[in-house]
C-alpha atoms as a PDB file:
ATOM      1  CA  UNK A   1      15.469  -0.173   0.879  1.00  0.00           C
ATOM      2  CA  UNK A   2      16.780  -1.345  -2.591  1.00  0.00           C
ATOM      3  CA  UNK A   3      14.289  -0.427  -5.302  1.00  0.00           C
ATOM      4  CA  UNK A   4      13.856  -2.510  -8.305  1.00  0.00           C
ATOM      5  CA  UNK A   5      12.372  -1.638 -11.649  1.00  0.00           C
ATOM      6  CA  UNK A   6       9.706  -4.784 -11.314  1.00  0.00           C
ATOM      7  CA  UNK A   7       8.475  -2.224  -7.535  1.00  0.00           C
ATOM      8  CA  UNK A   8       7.689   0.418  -9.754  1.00  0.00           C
ATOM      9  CA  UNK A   9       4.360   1.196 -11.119  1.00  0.00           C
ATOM     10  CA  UNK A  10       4.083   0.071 -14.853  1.00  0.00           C
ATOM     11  CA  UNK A  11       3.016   3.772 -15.446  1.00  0.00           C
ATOM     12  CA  UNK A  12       5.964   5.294 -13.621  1.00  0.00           C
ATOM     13  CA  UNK A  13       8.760   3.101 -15.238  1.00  0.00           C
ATOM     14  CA  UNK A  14       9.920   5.316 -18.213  1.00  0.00           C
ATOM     15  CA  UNK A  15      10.151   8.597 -15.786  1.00  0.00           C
ATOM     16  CA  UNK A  16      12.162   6.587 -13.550  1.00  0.00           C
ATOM     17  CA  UNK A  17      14.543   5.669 -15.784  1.00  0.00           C
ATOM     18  CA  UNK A  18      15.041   9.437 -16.791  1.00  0.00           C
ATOM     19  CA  UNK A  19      15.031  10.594 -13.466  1.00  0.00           C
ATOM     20  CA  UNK A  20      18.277   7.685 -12.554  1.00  0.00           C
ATOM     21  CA  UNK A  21      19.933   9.534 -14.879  1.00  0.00           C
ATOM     22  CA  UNK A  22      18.952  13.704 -15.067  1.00  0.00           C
ATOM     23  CA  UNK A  23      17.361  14.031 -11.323  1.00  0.00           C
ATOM     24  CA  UNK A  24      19.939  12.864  -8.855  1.00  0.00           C
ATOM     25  CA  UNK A  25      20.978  15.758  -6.485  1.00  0.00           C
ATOM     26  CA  UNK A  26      23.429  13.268  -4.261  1.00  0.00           C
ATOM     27  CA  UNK A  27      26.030  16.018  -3.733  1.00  0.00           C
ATOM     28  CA  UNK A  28      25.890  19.631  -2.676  1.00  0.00           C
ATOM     29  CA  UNK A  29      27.340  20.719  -6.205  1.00  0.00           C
ATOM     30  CA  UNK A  30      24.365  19.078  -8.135  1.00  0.00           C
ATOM     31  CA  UNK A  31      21.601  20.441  -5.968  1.00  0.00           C
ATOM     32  CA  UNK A  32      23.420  24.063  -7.101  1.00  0.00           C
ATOM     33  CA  UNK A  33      22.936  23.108 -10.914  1.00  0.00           C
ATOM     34  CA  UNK A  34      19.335  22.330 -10.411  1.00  0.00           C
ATOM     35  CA  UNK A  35      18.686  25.312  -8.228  1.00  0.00           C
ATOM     36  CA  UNK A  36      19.665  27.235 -11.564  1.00  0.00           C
ATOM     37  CA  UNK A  37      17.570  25.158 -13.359  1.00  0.00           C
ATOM     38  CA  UNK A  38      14.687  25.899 -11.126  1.00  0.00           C
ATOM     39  CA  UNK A  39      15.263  29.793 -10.945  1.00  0.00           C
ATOM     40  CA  UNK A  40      14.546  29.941 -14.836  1.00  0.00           C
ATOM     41  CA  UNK A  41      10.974  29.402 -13.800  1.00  0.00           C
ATOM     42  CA  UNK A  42      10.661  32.556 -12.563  1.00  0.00           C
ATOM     43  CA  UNK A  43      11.220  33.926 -16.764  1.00  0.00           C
ATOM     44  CA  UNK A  44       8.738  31.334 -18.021  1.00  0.00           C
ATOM     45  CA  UNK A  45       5.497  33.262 -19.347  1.00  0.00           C
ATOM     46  CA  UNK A  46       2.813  33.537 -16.603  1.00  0.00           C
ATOM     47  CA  UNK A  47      -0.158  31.437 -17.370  1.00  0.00           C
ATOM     48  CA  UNK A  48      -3.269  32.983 -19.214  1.00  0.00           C
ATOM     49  CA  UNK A  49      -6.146  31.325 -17.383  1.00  0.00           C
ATOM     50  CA  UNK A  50      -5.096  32.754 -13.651  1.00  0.00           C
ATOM     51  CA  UNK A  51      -4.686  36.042 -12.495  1.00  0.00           C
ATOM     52  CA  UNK A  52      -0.810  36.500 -11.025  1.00  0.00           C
ATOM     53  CA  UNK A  53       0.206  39.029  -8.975  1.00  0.00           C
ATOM     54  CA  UNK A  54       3.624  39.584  -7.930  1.00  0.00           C
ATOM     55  CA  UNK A  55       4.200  41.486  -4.544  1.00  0.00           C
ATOM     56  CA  UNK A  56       6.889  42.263  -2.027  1.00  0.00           C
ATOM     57  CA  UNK A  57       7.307  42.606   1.690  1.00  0.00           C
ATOM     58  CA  UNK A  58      10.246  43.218   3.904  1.00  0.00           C
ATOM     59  CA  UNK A  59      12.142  40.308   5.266  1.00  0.00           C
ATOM     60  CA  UNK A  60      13.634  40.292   8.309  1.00  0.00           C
ATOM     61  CA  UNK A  61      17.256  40.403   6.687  1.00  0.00           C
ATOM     62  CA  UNK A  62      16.568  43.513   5.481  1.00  0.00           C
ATOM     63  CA  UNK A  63      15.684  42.445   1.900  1.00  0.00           C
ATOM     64  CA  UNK A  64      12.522  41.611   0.057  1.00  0.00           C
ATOM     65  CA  UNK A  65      10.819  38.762  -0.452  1.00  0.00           C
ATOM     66  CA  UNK A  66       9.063  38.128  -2.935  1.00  0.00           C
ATOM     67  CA  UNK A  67       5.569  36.812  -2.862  1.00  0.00           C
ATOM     68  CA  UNK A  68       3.385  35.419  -6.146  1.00  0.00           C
ATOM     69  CA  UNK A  69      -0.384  35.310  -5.756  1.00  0.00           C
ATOM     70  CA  UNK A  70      -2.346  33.199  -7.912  1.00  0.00           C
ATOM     71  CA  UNK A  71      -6.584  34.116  -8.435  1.00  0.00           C
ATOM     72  CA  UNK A  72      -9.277  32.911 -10.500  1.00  0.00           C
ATOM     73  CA  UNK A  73      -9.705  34.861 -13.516  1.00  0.00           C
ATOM     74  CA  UNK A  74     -13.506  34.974 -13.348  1.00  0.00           C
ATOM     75  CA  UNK A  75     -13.924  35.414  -9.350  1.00  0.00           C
ATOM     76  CA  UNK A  76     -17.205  34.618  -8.057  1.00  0.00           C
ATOM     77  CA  UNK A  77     -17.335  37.415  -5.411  1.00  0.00           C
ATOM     78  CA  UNK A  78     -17.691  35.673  -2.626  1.00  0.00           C
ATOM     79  CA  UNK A  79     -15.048  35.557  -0.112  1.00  0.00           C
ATOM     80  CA  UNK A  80     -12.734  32.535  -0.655  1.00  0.00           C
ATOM     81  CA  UNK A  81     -10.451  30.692   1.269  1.00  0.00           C
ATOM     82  CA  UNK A  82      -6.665  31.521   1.212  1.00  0.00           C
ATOM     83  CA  UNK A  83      -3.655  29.271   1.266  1.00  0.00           C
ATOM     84  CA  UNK A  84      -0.474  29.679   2.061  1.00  0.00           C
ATOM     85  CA  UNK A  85       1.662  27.079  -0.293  1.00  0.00           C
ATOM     86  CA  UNK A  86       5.395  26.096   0.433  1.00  0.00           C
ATOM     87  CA  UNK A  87       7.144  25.163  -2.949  1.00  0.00           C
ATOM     88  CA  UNK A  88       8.951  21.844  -3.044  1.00  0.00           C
ATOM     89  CA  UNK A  89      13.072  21.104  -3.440  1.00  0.00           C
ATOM     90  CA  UNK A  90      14.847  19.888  -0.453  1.00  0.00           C
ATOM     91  CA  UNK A  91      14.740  23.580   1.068  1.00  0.00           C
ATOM     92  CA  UNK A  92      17.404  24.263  -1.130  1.00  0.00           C
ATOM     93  CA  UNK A  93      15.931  24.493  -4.901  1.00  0.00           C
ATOM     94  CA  UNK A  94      12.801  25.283  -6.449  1.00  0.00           C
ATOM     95  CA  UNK A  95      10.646  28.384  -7.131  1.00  0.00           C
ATOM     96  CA  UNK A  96       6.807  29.224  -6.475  1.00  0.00           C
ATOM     97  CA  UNK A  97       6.185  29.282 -10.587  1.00  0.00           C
ATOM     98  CA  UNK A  98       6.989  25.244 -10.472  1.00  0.00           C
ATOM     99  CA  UNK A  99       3.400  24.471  -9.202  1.00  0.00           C
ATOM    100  CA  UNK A 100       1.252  26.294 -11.479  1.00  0.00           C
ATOM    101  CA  UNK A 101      -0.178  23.351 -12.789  1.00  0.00           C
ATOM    102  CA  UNK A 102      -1.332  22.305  -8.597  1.00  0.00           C
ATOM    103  CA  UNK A 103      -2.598  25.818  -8.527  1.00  0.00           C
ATOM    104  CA  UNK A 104      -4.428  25.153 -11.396  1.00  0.00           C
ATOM    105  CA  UNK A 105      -6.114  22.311  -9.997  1.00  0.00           C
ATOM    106  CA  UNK A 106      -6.669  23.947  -6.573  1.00  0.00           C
ATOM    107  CA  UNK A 107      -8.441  26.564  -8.058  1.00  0.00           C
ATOM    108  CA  UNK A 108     -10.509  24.741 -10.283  1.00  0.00           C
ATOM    109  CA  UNK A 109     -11.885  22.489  -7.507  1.00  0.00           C
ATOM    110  CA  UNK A 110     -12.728  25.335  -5.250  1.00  0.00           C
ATOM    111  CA  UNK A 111     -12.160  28.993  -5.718  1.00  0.00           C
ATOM    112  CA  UNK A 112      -8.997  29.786  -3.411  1.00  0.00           C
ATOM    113  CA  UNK A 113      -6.542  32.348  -3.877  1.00  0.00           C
ATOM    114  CA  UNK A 114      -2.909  31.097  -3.555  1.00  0.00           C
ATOM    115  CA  UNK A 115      -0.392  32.928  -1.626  1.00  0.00           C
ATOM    116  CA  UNK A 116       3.021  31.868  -2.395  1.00  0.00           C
ATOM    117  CA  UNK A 117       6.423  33.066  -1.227  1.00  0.00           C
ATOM    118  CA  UNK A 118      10.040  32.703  -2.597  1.00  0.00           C
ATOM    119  CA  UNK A 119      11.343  32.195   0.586  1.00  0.00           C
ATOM    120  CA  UNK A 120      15.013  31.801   0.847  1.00  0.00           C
ATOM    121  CA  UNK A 121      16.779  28.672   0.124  1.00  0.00           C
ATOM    122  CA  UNK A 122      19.242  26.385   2.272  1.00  0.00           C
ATOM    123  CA  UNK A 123      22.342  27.237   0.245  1.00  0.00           C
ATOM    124  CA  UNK A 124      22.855  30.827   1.451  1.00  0.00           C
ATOM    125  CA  UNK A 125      20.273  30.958   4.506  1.00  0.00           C
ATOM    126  CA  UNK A 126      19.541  27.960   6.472  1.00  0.00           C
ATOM    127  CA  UNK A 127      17.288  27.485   9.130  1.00  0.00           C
ATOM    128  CA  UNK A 128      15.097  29.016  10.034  1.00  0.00           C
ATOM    129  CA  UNK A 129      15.745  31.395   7.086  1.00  0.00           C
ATOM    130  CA  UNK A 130      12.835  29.680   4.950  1.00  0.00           C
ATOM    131  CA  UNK A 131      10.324  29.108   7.794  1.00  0.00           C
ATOM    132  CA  UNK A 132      10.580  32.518   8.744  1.00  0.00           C
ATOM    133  CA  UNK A 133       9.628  33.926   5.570  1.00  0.00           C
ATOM    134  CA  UNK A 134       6.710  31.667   5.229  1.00  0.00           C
ATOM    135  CA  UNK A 135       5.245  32.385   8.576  1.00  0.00           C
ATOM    136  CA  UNK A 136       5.576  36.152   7.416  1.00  0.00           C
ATOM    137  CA  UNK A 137       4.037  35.372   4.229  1.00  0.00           C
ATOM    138  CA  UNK A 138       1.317  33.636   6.235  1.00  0.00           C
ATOM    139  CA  UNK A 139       1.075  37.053   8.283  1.00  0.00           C
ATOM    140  CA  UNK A 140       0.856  39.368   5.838  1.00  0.00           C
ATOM    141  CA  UNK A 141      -1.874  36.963   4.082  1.00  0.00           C
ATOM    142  CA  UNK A 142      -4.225  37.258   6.894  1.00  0.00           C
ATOM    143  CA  UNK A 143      -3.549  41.078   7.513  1.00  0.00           C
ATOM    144  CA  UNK A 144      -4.649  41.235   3.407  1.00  0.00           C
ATOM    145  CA  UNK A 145      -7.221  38.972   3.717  1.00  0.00           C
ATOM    146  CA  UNK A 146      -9.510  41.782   2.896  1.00  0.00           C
ATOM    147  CA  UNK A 147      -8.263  42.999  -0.065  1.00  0.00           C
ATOM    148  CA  UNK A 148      -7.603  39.483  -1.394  1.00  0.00           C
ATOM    149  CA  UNK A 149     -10.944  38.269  -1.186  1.00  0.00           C
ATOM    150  CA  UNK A 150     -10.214  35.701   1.378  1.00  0.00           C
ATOM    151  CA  UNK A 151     -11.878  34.826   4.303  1.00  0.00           C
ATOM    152  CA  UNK A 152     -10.326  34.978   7.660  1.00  0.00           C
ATOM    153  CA  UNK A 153     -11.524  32.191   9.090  1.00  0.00           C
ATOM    154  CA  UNK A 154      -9.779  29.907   5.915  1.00  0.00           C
ATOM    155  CA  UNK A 155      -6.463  30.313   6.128  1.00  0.00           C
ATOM    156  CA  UNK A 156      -4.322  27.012   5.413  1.00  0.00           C
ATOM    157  CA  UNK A 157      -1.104  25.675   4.332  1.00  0.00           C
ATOM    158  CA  UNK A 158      -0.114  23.233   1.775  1.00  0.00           C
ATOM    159  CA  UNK A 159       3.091  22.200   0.110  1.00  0.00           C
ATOM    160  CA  UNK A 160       4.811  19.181  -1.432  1.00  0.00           C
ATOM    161  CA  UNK A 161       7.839  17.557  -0.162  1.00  0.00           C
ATOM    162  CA  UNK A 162      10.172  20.571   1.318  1.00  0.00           C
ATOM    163  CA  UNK A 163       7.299  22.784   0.938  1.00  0.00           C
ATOM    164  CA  UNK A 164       5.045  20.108   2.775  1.00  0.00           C
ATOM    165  CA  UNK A 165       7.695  19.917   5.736  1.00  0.00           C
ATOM    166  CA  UNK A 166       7.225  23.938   5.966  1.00  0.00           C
ATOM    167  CA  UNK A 167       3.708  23.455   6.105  1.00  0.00           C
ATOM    168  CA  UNK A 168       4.002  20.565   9.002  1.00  0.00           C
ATOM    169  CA  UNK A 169       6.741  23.321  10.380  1.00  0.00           C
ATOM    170  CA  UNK A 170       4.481  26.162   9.650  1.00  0.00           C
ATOM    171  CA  UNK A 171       1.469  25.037  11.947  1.00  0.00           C
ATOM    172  CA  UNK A 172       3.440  23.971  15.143  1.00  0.00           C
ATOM    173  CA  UNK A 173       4.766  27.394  14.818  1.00  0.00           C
ATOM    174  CA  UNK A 174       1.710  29.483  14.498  1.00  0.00           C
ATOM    175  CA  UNK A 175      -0.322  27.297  16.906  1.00  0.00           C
ATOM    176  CA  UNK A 176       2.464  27.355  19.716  1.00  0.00           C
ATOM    177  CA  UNK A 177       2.690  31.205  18.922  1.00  0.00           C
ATOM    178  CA  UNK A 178      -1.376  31.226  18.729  1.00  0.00           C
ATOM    179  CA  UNK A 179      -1.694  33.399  15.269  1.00  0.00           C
ATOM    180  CA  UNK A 180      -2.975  32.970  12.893  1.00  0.00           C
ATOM    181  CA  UNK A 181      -5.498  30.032  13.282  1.00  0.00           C
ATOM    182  CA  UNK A 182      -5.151  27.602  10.515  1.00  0.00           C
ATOM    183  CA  UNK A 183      -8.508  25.520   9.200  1.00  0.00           C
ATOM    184  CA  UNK A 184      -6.442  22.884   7.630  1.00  0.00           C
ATOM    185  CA  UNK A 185      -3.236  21.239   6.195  1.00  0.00           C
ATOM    186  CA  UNK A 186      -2.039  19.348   3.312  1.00  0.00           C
ATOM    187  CA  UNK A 187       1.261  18.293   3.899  1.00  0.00           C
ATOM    188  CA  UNK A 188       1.832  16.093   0.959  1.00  0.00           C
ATOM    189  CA  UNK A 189       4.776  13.299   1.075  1.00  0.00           C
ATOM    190  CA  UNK A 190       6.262  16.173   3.446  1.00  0.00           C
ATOM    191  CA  UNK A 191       9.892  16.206   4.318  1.00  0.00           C
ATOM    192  CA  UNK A 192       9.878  16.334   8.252  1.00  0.00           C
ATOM    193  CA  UNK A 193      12.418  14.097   9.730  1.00  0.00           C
ATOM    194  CA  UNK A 194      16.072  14.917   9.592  1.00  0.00           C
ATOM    195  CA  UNK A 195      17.048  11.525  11.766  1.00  0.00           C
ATOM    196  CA  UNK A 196      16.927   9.545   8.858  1.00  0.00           C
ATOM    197  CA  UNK A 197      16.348   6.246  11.214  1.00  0.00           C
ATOM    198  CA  UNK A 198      12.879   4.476   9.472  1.00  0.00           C
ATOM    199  CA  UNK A 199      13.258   1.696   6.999  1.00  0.00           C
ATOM    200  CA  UNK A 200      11.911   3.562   4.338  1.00  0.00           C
ATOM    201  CA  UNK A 201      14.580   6.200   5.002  1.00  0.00           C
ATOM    202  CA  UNK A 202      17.708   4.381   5.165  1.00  0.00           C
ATOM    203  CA  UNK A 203      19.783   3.127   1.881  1.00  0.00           C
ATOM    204  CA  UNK A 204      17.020   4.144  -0.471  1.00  0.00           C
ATOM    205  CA  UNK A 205      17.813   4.490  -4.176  1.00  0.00           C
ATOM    206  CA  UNK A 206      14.371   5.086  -5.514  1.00  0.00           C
ATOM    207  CA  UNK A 207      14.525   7.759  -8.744  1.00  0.00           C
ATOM    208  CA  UNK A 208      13.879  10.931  -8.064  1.00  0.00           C
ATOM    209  CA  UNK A 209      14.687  11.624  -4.605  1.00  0.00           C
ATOM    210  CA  UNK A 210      16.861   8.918  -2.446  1.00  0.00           C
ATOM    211  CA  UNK A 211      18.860   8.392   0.874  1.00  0.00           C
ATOM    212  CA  UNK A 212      21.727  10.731  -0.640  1.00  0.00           C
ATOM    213  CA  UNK A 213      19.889  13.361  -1.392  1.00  0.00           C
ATOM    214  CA  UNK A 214      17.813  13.304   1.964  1.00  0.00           C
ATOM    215  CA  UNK A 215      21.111  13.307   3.601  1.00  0.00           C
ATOM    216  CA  UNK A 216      22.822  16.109   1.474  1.00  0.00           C
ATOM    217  CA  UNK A 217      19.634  18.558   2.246  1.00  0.00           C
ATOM    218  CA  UNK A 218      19.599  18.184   5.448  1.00  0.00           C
ATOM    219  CA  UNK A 219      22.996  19.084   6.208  1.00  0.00           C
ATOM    220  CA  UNK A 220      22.416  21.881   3.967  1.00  0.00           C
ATOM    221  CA  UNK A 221      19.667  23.449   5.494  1.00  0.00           C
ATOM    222  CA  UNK A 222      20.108  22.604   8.625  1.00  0.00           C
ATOM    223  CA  UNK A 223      23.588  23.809   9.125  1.00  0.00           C
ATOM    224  CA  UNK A 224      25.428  24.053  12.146  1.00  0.00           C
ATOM    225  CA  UNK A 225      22.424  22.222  13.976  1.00  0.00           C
ATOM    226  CA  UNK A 226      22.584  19.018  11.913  1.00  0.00           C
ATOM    227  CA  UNK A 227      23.377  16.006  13.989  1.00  0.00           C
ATOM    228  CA  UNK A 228      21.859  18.040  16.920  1.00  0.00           C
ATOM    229  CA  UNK A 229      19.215  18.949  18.900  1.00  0.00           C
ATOM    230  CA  UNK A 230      16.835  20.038  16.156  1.00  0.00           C
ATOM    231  CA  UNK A 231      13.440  21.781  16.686  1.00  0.00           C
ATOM    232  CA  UNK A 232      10.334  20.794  15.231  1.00  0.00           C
ATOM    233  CA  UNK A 233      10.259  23.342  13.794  1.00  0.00           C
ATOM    234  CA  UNK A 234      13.006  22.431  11.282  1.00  0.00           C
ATOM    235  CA  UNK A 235      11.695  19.046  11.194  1.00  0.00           C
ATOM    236  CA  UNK A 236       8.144  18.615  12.293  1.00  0.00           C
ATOM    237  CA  UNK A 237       8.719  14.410  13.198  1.00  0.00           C
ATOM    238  CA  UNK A 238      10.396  15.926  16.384  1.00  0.00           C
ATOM    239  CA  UNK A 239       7.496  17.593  17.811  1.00  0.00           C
ATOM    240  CA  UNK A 240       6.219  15.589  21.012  1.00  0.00           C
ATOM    241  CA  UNK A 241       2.891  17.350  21.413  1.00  0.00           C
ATOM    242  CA  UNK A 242       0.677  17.299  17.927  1.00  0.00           C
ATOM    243  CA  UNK A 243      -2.781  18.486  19.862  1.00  0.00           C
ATOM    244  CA  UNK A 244      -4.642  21.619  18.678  1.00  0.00           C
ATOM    245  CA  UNK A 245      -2.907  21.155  14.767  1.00  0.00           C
ATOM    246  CA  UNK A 246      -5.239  21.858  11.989  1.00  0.00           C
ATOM    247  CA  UNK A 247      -6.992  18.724   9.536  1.00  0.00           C
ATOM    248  CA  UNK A 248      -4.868  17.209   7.717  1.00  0.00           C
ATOM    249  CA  UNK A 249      -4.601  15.306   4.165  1.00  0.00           C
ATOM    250  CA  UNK A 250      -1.465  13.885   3.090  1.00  0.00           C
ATOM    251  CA  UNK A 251      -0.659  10.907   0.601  1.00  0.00           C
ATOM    252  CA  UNK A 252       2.915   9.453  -0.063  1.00  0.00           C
ATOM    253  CA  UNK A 253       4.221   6.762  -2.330  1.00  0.00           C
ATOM    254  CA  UNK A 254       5.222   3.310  -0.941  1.00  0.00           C
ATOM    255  CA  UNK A 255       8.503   3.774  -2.754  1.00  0.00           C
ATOM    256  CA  UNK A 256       9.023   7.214  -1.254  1.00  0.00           C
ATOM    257  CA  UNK A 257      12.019   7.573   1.528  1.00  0.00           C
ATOM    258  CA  UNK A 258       9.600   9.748   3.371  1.00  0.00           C
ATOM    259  CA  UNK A 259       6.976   6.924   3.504  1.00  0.00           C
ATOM    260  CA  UNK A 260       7.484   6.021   7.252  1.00  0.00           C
ATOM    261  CA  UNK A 261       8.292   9.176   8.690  1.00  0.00           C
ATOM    262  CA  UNK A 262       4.904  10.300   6.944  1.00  0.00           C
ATOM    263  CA  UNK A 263       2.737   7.338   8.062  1.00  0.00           C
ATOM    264  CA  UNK A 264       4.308   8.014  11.845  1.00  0.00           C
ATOM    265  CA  UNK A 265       3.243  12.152  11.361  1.00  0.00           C
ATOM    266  CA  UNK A 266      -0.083  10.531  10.890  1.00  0.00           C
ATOM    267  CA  UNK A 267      -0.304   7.992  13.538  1.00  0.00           C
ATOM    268  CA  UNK A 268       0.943  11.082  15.871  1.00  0.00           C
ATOM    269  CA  UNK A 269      -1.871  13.421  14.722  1.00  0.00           C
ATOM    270  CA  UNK A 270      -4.449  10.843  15.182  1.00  0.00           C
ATOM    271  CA  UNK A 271      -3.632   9.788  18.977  1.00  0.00           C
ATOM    272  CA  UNK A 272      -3.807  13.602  19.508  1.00  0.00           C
ATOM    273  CA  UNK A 273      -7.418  13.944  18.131  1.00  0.00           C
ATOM    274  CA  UNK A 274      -6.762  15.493  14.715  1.00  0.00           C
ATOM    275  CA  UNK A 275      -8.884  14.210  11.416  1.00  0.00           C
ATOM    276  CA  UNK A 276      -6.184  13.025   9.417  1.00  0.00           C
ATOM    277  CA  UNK A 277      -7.261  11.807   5.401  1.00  0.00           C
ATOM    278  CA  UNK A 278      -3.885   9.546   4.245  1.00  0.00           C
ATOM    279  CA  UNK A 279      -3.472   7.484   1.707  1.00  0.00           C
ATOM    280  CA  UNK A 280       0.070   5.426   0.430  1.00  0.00           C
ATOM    281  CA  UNK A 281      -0.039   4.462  -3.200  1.00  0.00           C
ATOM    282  CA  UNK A 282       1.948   1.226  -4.182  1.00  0.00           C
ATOM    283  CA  UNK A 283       4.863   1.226  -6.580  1.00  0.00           C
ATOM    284  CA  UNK A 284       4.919   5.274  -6.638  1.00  0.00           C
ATOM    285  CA  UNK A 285       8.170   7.287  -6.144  1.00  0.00           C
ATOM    286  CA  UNK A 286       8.536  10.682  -4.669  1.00  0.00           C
ATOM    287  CA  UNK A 287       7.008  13.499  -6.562  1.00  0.00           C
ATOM    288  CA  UNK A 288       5.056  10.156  -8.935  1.00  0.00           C
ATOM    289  CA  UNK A 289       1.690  12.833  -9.370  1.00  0.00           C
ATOM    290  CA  UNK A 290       3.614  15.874 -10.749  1.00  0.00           C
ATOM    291  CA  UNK A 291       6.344  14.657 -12.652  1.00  0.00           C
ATOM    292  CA  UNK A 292       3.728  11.577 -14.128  1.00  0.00           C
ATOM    293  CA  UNK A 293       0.463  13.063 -13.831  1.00  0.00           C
ATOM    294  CA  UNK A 294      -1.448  11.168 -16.601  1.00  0.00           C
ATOM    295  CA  UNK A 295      -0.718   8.063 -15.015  1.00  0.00           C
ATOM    296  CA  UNK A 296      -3.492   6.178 -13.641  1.00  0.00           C
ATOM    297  CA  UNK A 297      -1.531   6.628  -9.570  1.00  0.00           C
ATOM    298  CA  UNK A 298      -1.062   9.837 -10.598  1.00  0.00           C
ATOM    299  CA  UNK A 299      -4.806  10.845 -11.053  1.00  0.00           C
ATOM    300  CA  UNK A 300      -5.849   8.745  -7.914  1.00  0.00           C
ATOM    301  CA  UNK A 301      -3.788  10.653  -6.391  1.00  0.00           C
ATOM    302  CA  UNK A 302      -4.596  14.014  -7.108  1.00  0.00           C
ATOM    303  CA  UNK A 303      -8.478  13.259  -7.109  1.00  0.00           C
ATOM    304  CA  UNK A 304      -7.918  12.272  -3.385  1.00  0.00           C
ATOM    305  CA  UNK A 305      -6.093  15.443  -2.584  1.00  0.00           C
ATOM    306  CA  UNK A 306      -8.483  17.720  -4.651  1.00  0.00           C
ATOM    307  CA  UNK A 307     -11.777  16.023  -2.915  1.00  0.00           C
ATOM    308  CA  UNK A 308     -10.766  16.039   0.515  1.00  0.00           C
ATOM    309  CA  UNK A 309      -9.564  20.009  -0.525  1.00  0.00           C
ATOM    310  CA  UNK A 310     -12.976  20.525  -1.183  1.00  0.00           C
ATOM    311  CA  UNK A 311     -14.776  18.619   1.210  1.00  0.00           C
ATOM    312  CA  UNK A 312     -12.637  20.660   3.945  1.00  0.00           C
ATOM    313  CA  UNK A 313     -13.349  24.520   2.417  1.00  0.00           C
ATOM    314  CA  UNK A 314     -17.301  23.276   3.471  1.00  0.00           C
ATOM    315  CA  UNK A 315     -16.165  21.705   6.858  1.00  0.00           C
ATOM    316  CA  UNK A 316     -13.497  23.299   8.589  1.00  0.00           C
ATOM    317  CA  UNK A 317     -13.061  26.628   9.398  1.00  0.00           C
ATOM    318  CA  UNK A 318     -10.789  28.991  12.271  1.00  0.00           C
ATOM    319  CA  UNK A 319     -11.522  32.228  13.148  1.00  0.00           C
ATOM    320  CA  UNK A 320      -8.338  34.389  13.679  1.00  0.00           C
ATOM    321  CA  UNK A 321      -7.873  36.154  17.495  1.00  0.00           C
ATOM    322  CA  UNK A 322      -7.981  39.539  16.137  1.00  0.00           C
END
């Protein structure tokens, strides 16, 4: 799938050019120079209109992981619902401070407090390194649920990209393990499908994020089991039974190598009886909304996400087997 400057979205064109030249991980060596890149995040000055609070909980390596929560400053005092969010990067970049600006949004459109965990990258820990910090991040947000003002019966996951193929990962794994019960999902443009087969998938050079660089993070973070017999879990297009997984929104650009693999997630939840909002958005590349947001696809785009966010914190709901 050869992408031209004339498929790109008017509004998207100038990015795209910059991201040809400054945002092409295509070997293992440039992913490292942007996971550095990334990890200054963490120093950048917290923002003044949300409450952050850093925590830290034992991983199962023996180290800490590091978990950032992000509150309303002016809480209503009513119990709110609590999401789990999976940062973007291939699994193998990227740090929870690069979404503040979703968070913002989130948070704005209906009081939620944000649970979000550094969970350990592809480079030195691959599978199921990440997913098993962010199922004990979604753990140790339901056993808190008290003191962080959320409400047990809305717990959900969301994440973009990577972080959106953690949250596809992250709800096979707690429904086939039956804890916690999620409400709902927002996978957005998630990366779930290591096979690389669709036509979306194969020989794309889009900006941003293209064949190469699917190819390169894979291997990466999938290791020894790349080319293999790979669990869902790793990559949620795998997963043969998609009954009893949470509501779902996801949208994904038509430009976007994970176009097809997304549009078949959806097809899959819908024959197994899960509401499913999607939408594809013509001439948009991967990551369009946050690295564009001003742009007129952008805002579509993130007003679709945002309402049906709302629309499920008054419809769907879970309560945990405690």
């Amino acid at each position: 799938m050869r992408i031209t400057n004339r498929m790109i979205d008017h509004e998207l064109r100038w990015m795209a050019r910059v991201a040809r030249v400054l945002l092409r991980p295509t070997t293992p060596a440039a992913f490292r120079r942007l996971k550095w890149l990334t990890s200054l995040l963490r120093k950048s000055d917290r923002p003044k209109d949300l409450e952050v609070i850093e925590t830290h909980l034992p991983r199962r390596d023996g180290k800490q992981l590091r978990i950032v929560i992000y509150k309303s400053c002016h809480p209503s005092g009513n119990k709110v619902p609590g999401i789990l969010w999976a940062h973007g990067g291939g699994y193998l970049i990227g740090v929870p401070e690069q979404d503040v600006a979703v968070f913002r949004r989130l948070i704005g459109a209906s009081e939620c407090v944000i649970v979000a965990p550094d969970y350990r990258l592809g480079f030195e820990s691959p599978f199921p390194a990440a997913l098993d910090d962010c199922y004990d991040a979604l753990l140790w947000l339901r056993q808190h649920a008290e003191e962080l003002g959320v409400r047990t019966d809305q717990i959900a996951v969301a994440g973009m990209s990577a972080g959106g193929g953690l949250t596809a990962a992250l709800t096979l794994y707690a429904r086939d393990r039956g804890e916690p019960r999620i409400a709902f999902q927002m996978p957005l443009y998630p990366m779930i499908d290591d096979r690389m087969k669709t036509e979306s998938s194969i020989d794309n050079d889009a900006p941003v994020w293209n064949s190469v660089a699917n190819e390169v993070a894979w291997r990466v973070y999938l290791g020894e089991l790349y080319g293999k017999d790979v669990p869902p879990y790793a990559a949620a297009a795998r997963a043969t039974d998609y009954r009893g997984l949470p509501p779902t929104c996801t949208f994904v650009g038509d430009l976007d190598p994970f176009k097809d693999e997304t549009l078949e997630y959806v097809r899959n939840l819908r024959q197994a009886g899960v509401p499913v909002a999607c939408e594809v958005y013509e001439g948009a590349y991967h990551g369009f909304d946050v690295l564009v947001p001003k742009a007129g696809i952008s805002r579509k785009a993130t007003l679709f996400y945002l309402d049906w966010f709302k629309s499920a914190v008054n419809k769907y709901h879970a309560l945990q087997n405690l």
